[in-house]
PDB file of N, CA and C in Angstrom:
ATOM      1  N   UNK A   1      -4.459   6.639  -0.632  1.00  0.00           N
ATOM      2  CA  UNK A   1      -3.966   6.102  -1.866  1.00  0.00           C
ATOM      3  C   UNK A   1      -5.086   6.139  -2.892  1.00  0.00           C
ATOM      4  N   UNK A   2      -4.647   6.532  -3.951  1.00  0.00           N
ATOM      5  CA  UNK A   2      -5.644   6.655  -5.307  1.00  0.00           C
ATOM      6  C   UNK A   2      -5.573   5.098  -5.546  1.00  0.00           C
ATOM      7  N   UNK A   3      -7.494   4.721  -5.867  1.00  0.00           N
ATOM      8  CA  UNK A   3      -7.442   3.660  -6.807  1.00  0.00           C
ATOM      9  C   UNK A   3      -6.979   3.548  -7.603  1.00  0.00           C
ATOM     10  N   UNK A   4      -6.663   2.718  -8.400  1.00  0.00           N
ATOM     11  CA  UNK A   4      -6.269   2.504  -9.633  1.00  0.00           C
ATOM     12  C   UNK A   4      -4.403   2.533  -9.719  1.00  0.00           C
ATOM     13  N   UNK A   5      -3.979   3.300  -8.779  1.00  0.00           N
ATOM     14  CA  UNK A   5      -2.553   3.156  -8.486  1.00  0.00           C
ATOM     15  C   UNK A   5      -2.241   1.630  -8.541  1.00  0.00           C
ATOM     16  N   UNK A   6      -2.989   0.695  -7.774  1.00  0.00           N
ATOM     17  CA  UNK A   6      -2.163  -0.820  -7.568  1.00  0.00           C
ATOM     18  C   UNK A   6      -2.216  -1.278  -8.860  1.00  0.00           C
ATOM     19  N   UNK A   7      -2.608  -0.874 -10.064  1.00  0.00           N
ATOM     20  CA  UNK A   7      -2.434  -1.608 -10.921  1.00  0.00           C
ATOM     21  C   UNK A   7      -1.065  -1.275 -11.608  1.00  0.00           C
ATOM     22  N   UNK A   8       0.085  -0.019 -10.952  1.00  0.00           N
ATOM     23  CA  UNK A   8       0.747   0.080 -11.522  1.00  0.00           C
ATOM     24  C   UNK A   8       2.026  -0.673 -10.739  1.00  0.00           C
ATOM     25  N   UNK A   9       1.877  -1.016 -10.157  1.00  0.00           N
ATOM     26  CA  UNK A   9       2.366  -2.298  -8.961  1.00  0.00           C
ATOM     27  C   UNK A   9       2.366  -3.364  -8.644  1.00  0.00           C
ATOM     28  N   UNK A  10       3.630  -4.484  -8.874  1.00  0.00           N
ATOM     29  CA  UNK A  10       3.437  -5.320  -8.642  1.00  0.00           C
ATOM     30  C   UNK A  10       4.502  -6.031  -7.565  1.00  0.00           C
ATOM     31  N   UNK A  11       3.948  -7.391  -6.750  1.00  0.00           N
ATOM     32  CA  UNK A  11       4.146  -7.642  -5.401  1.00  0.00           C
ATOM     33  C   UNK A  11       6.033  -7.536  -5.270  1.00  0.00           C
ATOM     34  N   UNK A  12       6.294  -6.888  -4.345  1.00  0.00           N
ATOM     35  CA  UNK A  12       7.958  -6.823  -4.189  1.00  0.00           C
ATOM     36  C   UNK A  12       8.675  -7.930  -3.645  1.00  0.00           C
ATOM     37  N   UNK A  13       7.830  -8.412  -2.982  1.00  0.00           N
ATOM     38  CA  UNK A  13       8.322  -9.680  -2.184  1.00  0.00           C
ATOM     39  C   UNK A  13       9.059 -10.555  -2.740  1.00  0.00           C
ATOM     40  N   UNK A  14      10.870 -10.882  -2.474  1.00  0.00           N
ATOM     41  CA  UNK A  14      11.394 -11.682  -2.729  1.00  0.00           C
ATOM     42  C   UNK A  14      11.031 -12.643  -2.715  1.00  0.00           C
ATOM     43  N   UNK A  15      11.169 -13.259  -3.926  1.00  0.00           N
ATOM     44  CA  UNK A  15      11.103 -14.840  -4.443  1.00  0.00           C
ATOM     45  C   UNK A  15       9.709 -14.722  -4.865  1.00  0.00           C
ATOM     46  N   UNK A  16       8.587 -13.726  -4.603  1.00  0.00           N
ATOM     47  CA  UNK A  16       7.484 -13.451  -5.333  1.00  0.00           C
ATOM     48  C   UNK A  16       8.056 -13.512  -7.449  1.00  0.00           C
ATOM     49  N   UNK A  17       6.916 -13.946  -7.718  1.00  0.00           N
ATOM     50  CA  UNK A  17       7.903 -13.508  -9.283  1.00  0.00           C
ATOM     51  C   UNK A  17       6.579 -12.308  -9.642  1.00  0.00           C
ATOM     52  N   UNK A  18       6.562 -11.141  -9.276  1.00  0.00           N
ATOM     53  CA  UNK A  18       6.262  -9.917  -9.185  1.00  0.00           C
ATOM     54  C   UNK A  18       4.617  -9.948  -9.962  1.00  0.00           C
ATOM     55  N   UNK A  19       4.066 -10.513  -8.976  1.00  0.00           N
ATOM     56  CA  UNK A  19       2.394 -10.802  -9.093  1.00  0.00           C
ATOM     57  C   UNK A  19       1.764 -10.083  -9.298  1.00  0.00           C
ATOM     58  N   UNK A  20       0.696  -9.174  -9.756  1.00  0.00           N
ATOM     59  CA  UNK A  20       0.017  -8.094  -9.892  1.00  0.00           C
ATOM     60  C   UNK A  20      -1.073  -7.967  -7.761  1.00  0.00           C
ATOM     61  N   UNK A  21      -0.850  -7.234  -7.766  1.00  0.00           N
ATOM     62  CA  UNK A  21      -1.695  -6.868  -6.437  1.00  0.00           C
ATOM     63  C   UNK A  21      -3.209  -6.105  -6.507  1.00  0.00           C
ATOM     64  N   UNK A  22      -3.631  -6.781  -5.878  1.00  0.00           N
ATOM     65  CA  UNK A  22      -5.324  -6.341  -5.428  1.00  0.00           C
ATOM     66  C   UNK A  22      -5.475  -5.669  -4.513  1.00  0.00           C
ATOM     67  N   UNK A  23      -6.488  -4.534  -4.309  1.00  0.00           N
ATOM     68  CA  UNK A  23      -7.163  -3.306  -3.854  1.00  0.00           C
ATOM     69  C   UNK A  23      -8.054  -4.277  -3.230  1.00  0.00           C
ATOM     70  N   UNK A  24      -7.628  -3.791  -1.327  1.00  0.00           N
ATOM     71  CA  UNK A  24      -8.923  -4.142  -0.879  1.00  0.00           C
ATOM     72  C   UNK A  24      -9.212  -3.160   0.156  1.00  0.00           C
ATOM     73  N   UNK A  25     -10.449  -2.230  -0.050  1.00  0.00           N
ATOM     74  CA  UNK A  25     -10.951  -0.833   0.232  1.00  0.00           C
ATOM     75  C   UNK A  25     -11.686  -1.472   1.644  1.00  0.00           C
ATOM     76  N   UNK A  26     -10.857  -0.460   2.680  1.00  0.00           N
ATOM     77  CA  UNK A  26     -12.216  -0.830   3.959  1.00  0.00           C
ATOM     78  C   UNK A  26     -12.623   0.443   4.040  1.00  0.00           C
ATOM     79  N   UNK A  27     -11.887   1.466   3.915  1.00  0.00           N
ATOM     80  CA  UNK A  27     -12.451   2.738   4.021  1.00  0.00           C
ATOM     81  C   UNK A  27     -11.998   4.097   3.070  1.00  0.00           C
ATOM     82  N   UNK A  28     -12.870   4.248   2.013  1.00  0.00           N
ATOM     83  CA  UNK A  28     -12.035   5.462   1.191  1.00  0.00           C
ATOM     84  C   UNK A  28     -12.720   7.165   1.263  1.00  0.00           C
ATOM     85  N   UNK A  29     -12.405   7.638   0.874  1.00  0.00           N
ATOM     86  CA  UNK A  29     -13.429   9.229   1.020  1.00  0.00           C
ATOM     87  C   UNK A  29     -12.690   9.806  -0.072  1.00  0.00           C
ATOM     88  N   UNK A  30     -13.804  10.870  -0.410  1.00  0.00           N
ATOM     89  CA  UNK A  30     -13.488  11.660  -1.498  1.00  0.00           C
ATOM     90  C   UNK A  30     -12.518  12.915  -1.181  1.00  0.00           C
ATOM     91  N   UNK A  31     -11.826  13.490  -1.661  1.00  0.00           N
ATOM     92  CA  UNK A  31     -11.230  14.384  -1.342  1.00  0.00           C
ATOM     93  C   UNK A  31     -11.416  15.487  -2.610  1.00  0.00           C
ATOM     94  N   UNK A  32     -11.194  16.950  -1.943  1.00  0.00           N
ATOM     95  CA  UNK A  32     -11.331  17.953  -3.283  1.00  0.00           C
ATOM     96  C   UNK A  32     -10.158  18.450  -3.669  1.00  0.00           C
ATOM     97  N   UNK A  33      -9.657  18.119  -4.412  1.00  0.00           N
ATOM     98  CA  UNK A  33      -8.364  18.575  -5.123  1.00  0.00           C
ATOM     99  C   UNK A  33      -8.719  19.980  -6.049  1.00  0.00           C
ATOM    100  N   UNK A  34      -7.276  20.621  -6.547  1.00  0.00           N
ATOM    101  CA  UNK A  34      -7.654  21.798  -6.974  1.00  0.00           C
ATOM    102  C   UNK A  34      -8.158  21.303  -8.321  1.00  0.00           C
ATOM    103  N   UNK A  35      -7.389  19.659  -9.181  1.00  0.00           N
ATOM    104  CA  UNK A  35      -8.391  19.267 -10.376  1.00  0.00           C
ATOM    105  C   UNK A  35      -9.420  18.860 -10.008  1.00  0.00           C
ATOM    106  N   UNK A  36     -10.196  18.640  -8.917  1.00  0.00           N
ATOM    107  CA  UNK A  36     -11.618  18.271  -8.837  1.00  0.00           C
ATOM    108  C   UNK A  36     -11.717  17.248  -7.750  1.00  0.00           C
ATOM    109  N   UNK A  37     -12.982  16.465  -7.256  1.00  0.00           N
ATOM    110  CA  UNK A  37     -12.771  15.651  -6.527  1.00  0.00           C
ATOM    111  C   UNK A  37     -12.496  14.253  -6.886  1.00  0.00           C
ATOM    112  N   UNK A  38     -11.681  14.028  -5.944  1.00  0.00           N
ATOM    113  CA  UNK A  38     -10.994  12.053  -6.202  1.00  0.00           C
ATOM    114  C   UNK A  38     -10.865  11.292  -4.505  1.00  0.00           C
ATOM    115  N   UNK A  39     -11.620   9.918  -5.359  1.00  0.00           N
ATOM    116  CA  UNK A  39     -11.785   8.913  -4.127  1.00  0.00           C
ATOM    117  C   UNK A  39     -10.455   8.739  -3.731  1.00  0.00           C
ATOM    118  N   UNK A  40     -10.203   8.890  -2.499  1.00  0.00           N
ATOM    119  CA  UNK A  40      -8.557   8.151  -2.291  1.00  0.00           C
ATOM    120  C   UNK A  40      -8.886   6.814  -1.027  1.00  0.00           C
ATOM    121  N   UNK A  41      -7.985   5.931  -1.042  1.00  0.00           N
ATOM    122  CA  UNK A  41      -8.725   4.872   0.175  1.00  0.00           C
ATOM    123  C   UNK A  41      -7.669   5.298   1.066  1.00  0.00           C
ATOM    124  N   UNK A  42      -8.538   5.511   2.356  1.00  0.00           N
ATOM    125  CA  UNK A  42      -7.734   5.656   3.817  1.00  0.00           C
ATOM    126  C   UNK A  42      -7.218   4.695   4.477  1.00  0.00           C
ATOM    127  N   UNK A  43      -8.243   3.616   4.212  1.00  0.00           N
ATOM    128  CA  UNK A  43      -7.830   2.518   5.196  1.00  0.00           C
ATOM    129  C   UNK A  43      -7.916   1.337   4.172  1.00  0.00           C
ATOM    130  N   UNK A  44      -7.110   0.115   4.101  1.00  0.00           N
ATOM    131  CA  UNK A  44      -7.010  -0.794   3.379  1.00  0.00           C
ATOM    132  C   UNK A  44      -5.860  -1.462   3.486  1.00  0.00           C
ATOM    133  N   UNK A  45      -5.766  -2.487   1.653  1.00  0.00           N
ATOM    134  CA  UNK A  45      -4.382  -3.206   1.638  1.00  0.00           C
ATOM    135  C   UNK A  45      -4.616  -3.347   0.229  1.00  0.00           C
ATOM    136  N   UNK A  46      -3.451  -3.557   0.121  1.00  0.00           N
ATOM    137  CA  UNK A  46      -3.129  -4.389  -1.207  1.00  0.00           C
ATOM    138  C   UNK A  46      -2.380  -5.681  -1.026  1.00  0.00           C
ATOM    139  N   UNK A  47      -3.203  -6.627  -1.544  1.00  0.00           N
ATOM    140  CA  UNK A  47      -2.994  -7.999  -1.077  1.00  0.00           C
ATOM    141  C   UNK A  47      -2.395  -9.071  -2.610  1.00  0.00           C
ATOM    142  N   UNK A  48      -1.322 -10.060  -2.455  1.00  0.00           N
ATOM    143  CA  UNK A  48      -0.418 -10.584  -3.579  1.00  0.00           C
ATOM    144  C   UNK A  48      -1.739 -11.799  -3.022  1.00  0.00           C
ATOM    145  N   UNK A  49      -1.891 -12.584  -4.634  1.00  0.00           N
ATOM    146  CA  UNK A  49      -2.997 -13.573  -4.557  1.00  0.00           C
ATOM    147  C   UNK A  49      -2.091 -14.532  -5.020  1.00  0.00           C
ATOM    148  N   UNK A  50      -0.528 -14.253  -4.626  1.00  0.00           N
ATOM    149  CA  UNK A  50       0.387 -15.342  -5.318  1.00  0.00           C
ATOM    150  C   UNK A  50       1.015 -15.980  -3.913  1.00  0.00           C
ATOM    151  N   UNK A  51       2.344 -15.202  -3.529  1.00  0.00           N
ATOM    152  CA  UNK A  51       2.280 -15.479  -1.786  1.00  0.00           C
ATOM    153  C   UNK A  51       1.701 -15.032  -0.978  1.00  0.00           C
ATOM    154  N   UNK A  52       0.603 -14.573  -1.043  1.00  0.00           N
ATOM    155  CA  UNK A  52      -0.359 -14.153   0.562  1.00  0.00           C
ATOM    156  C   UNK A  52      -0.214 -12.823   1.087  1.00  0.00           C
ATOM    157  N   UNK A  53       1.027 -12.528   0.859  1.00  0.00           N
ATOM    158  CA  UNK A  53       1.271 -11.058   1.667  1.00  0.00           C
ATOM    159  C   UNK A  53      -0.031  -9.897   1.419  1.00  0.00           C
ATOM    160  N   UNK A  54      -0.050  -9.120   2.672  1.00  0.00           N
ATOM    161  CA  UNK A  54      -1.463  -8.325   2.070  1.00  0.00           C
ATOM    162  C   UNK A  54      -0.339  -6.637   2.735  1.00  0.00           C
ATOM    163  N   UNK A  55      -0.133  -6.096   2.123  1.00  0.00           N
ATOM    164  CA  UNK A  55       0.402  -4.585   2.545  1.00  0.00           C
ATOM    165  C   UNK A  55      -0.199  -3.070   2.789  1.00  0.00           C
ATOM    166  N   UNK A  56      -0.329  -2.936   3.893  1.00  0.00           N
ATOM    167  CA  UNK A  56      -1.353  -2.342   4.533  1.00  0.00           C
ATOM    168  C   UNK A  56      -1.200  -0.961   4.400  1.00  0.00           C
ATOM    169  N   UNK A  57      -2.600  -0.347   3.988  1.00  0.00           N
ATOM    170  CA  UNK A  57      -2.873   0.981   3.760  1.00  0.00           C
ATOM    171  C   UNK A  57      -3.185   1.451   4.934  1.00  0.00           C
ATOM    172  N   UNK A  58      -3.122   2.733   5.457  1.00  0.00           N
ATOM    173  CA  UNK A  58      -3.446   3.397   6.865  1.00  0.00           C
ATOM    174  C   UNK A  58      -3.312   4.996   6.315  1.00  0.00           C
ATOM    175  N   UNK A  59      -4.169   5.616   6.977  1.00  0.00           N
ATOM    176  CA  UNK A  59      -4.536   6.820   6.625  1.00  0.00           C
ATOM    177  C   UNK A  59      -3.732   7.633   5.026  1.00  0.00           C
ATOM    178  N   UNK A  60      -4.481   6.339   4.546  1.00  0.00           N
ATOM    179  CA  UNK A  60      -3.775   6.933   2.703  1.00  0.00           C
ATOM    180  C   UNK A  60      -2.465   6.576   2.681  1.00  0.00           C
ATOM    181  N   UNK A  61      -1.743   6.117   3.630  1.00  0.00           N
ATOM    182  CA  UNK A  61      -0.101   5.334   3.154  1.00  0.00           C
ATOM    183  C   UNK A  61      -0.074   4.124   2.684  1.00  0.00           C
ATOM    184  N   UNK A  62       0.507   3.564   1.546  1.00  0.00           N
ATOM    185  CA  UNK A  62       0.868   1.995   1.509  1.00  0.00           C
ATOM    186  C   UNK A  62       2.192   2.242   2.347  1.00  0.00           C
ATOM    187  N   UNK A  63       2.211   0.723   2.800  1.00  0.00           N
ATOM    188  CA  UNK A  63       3.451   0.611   3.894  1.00  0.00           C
ATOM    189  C   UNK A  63       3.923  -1.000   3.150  1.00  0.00           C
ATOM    190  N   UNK A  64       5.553  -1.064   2.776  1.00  0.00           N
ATOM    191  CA  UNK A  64       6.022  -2.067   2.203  1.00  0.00           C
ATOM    192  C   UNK A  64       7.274  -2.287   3.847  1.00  0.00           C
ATOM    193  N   UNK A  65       6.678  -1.890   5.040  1.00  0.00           N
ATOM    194  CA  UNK A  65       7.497  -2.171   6.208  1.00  0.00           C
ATOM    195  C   UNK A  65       7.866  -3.590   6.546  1.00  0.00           C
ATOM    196  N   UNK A  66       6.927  -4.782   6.183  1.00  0.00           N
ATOM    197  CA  UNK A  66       7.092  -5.915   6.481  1.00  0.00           C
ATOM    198  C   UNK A  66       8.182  -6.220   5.958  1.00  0.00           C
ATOM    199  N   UNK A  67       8.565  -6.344   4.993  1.00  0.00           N
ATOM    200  CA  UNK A  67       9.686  -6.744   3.193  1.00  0.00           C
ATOM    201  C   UNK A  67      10.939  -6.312   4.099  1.00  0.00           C
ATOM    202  N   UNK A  68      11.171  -4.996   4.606  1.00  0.00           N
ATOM    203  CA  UNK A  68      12.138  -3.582   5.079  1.00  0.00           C
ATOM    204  C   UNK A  68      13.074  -5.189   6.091  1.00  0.00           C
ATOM    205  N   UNK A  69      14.543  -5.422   5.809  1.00  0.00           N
ATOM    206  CA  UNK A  69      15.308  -6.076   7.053  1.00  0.00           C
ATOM    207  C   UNK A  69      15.395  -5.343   8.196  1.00  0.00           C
ATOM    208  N   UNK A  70      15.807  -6.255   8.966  1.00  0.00           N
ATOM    209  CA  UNK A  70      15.528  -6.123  10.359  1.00  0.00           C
ATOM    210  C   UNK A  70      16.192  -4.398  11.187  1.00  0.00           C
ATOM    211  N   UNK A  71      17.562  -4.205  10.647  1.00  0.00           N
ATOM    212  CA  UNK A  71      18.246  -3.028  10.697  1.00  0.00           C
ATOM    213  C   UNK A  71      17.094  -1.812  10.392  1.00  0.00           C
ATOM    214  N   UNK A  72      16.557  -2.207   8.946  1.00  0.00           N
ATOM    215  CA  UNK A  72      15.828  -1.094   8.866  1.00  0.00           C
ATOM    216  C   UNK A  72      14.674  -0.470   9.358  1.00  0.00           C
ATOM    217  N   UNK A  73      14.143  -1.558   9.642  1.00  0.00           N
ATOM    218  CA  UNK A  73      12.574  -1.525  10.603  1.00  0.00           C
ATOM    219  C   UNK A  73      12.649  -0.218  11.538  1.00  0.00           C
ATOM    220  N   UNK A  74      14.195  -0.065  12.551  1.00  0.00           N
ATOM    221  CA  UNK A  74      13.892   0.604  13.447  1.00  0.00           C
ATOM    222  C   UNK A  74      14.479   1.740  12.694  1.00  0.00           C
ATOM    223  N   UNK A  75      15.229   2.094  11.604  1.00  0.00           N
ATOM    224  CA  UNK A  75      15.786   3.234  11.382  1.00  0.00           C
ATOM    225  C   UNK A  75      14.097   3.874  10.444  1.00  0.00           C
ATOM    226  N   UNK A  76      13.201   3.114  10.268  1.00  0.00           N
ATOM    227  CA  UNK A  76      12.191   3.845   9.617  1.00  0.00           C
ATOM    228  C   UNK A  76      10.922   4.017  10.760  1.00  0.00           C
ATOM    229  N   UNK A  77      10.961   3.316  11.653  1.00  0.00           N
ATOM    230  CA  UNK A  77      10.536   4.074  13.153  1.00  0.00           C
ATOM    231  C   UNK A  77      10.638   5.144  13.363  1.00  0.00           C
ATOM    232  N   UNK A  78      12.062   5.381  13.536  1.00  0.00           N
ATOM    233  CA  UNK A  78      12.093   6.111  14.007  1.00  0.00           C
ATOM    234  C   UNK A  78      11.966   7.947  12.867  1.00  0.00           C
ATOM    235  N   UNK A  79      12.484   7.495  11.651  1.00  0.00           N
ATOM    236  CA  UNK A  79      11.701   8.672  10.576  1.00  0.00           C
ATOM    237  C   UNK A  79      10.193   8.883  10.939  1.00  0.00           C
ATOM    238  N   UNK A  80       9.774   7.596  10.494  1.00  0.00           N
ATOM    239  CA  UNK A  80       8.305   7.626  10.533  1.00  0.00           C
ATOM    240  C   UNK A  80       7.390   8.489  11.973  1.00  0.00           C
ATOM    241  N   UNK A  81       8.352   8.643  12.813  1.00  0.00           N
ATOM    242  CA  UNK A  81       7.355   9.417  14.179  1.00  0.00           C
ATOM    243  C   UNK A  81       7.850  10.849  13.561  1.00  0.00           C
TER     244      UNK A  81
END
């Protein structure tokens, strides 16, 4: 995930009243794109400083899986493999 993306995002979480979310980088690397090189973070979250939720980055994905009802959890399992 490109920095600077979470600022165009804010927390989804029902009954949240749509909080701005924070970048928290455990691991990013540069990558070379054909416009040049850009930091992207691999490993991380973006965390709501309103209800708590923190939504976890993993090899450059944000994942909004927690939020996802119960039905859907496994129908995006099973995409997701």
């Amino acid at each position: 995930m490109n920095p600077g993306f979470e600022a165009k995002l804010l927390c989804p979480n029902h009954g949240c009243t749509n909080s701005p979310l924070t970048l928290v980088a455990s691991q990013t690397e540069t990558i070379n794109y054909r416009i040049g090189p850009m930091e992207e973070v691999r490993v991380g979250s973006l965390d709501c400083g309103q209800c708590g939720r923190s939504y976890p980055i993993e090899d450059y994905v944000l994942s909004f899986d927690q939020i996802f009802p119960p039905e859907l959890k496994s129908e995006g399992e099973y995409w997701g493999k």
